[in-house]
N, C-alpha and C. Protein backbone atom coordinates (compact mmCIF):
# COMPACT_ATOMS: atom_id res chain seq x y z
N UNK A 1 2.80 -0.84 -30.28
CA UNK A 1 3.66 0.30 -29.99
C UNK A 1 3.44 0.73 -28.54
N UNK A 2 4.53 0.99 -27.62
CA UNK A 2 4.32 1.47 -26.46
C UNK A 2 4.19 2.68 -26.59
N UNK A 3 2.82 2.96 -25.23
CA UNK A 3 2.64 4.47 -24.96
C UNK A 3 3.70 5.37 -24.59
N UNK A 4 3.61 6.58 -24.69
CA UNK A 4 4.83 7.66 -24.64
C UNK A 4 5.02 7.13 -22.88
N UNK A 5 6.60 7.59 -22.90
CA UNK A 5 7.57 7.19 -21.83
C UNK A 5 7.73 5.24 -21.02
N UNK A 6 7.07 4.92 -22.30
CA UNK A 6 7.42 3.31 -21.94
C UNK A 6 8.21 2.83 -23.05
N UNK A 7 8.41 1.81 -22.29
CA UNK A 7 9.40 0.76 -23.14
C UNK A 7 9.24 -0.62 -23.08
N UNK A 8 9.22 -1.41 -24.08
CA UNK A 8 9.02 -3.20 -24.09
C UNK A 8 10.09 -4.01 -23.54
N UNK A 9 10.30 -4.30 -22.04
CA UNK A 9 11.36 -5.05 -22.37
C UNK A 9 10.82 -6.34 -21.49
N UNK A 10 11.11 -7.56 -22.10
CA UNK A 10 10.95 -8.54 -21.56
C UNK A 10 9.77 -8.84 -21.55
N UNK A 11 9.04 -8.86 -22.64
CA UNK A 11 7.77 -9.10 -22.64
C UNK A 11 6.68 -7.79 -22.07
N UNK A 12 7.06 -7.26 -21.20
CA UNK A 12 6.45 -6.23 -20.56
C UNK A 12 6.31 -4.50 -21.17
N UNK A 13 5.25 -3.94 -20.81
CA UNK A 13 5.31 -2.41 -20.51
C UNK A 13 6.14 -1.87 -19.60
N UNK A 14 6.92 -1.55 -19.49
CA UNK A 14 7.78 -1.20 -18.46
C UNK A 14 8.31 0.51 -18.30
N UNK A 15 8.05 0.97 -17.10
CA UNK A 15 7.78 2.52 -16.86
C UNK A 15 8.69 2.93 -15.32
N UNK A 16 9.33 3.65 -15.45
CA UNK A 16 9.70 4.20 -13.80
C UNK A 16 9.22 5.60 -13.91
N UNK A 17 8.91 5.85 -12.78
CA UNK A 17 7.93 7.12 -12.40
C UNK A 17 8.80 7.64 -11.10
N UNK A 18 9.29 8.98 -11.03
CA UNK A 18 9.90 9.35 -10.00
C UNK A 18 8.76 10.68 -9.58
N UNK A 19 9.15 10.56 -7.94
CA UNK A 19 8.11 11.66 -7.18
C UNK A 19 9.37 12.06 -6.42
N UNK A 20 8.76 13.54 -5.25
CA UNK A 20 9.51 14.14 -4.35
C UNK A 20 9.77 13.25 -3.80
N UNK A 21 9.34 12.35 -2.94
CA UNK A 21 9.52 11.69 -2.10
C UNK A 21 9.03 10.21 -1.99
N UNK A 22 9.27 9.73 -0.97
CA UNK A 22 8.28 8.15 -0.40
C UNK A 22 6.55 8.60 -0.58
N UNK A 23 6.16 9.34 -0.03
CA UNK A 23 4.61 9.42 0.30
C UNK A 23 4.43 9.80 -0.94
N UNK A 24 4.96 10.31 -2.04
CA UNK A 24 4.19 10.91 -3.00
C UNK A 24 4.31 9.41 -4.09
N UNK A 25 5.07 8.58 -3.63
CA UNK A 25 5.52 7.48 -4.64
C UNK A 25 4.42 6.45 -4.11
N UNK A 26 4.14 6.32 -2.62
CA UNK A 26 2.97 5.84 -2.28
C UNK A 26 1.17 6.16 -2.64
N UNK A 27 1.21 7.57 -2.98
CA UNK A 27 0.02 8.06 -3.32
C UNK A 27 -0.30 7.26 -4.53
N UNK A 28 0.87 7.43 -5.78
CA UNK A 28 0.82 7.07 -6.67
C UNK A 28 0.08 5.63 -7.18
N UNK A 29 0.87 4.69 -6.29
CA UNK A 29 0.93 3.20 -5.87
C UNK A 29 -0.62 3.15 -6.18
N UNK A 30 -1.31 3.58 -5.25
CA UNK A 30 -2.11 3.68 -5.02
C UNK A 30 -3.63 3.91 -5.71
N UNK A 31 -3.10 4.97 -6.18
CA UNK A 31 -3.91 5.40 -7.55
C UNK A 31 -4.11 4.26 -8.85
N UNK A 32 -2.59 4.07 -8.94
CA UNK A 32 -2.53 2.53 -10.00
C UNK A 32 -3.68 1.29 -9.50
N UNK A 33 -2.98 1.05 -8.09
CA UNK A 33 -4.24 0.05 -7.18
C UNK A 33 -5.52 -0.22 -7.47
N UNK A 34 -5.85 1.02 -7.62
CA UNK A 34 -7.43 1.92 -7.25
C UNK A 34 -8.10 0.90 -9.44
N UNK A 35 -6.75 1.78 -10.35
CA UNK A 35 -7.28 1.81 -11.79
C UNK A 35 -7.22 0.03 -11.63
N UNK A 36 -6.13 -0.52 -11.68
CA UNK A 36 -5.94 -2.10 -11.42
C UNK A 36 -7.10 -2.81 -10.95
N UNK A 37 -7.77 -2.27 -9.90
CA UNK A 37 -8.44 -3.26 -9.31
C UNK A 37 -9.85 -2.90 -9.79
N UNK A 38 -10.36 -1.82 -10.56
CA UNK A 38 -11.40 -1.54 -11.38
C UNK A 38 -11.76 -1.60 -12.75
N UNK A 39 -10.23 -2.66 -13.31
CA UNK A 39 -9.90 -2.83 -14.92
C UNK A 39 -9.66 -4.51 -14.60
N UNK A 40 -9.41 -4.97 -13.07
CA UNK A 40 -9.34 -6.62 -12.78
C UNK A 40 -8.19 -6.91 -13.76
N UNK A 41 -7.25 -5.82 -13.78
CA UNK A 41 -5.67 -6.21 -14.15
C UNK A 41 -4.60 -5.49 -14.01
N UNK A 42 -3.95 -6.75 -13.31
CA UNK A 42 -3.05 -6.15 -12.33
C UNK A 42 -1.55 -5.86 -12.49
N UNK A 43 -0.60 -4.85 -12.67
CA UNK A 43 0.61 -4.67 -13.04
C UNK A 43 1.35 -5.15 -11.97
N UNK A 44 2.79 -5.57 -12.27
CA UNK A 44 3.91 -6.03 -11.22
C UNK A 44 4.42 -4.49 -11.14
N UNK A 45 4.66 -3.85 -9.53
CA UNK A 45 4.63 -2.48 -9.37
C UNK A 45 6.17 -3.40 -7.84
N UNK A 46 7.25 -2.01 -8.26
CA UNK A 46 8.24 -1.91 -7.79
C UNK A 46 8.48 -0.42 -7.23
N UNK A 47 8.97 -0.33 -5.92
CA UNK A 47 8.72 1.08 -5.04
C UNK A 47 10.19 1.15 -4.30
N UNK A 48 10.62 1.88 -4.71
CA UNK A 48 12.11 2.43 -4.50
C UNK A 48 11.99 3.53 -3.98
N UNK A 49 12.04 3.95 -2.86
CA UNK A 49 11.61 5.41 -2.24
C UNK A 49 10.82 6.02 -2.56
N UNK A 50 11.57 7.29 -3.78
CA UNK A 50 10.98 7.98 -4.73
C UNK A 50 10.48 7.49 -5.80
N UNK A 51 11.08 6.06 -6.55
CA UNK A 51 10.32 5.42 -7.55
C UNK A 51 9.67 4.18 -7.48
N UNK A 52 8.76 4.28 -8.75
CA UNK A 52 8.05 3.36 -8.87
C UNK A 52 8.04 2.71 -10.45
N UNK A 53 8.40 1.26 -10.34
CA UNK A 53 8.44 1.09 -11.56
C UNK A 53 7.48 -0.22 -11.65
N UNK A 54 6.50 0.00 -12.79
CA UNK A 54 5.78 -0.53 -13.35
C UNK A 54 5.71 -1.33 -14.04
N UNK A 55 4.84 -3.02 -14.52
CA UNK A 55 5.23 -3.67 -15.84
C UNK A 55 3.65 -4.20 -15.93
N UNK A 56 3.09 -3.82 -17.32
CA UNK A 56 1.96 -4.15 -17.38
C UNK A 56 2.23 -4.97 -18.44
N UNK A 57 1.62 -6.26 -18.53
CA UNK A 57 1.75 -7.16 -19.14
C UNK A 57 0.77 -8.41 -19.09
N UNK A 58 0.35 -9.29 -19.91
CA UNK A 58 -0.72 -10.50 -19.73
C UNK A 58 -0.20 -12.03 -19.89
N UNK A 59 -0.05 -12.38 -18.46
CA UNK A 59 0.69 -13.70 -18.21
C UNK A 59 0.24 -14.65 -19.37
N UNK A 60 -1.16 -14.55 -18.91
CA UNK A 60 -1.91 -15.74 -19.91
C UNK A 60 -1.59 -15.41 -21.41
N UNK A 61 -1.38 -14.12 -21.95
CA UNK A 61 -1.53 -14.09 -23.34
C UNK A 61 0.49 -14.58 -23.82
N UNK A 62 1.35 -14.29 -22.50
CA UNK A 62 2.50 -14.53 -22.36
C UNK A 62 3.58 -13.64 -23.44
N UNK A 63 2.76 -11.87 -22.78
CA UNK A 63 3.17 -10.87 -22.96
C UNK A 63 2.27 -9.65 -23.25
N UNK A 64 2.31 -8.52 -24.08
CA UNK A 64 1.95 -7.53 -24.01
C UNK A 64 1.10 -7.70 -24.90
N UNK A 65 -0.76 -7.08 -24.60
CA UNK A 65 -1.50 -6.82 -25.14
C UNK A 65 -2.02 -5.60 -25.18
N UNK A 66 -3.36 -5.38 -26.13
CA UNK A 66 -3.84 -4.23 -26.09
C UNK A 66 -4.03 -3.30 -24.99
N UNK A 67 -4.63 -4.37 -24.35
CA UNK A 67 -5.27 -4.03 -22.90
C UNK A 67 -4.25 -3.46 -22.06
N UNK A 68 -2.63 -4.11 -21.58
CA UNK A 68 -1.96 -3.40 -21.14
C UNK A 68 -1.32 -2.19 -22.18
N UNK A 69 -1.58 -2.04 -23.49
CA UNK A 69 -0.99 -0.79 -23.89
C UNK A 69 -1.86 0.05 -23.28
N UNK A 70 -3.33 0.18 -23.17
CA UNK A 70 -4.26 0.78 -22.60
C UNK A 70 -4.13 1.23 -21.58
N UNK A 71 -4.02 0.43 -20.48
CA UNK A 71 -3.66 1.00 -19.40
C UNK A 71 -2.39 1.61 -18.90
N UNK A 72 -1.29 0.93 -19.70
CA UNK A 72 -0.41 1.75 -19.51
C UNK A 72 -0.42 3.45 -19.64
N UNK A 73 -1.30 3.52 -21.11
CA UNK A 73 -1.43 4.65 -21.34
C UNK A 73 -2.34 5.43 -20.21
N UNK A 74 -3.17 4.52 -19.98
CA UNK A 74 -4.18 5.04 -18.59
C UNK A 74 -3.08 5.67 -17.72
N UNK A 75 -2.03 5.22 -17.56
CA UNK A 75 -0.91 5.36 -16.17
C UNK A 75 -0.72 6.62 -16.14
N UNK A 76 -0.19 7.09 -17.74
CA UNK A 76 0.64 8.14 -17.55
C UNK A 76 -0.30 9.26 -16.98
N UNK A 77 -1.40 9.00 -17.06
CA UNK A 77 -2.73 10.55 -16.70
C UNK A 77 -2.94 10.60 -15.04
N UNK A 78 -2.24 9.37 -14.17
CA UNK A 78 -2.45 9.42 -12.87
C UNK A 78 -0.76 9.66 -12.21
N UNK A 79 -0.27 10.28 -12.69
CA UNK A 79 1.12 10.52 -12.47
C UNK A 79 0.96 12.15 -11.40
């Protein structure tokens, strides 16, 4: 089951996150970066000015596991 404000499509967790602006959509980025690179898994992250859309997913498992429901859910608390 996906965490609140996601959705499965294409194999993936998939999330858009809107901010005021560019810099606040960059902060964000960032923050994800920060959880990603201290969990050694990494989401495909898309940056549209104000948004950012997310897909957490496990190539190797060749789609969505626990681990990205996890972090997805991790996501929504760094918003």
């Amino acid at each position: 089951m996906a965490p609140e404000g996601w959705s499965e499509i294409d194999g993936a967790l998939e999330r858009t996150f809107t901010f005021p602006d560019f810099r606040e959509a960059l902060k964000f980025v960032n923050r994800v970066g920060e959880l990603a690179e201290a969990e050694n898994h990494h989401p495909d992250i898309a940056v549209h000015y104000n948004r950012v859309t997310l897909r957490w997913w496990t190539h190797t498992a060749g789609g969505i596991t626990d681990r990205d429901v996890e972090l997805a859910s991790r996501t929504n608390g760094l918003e």
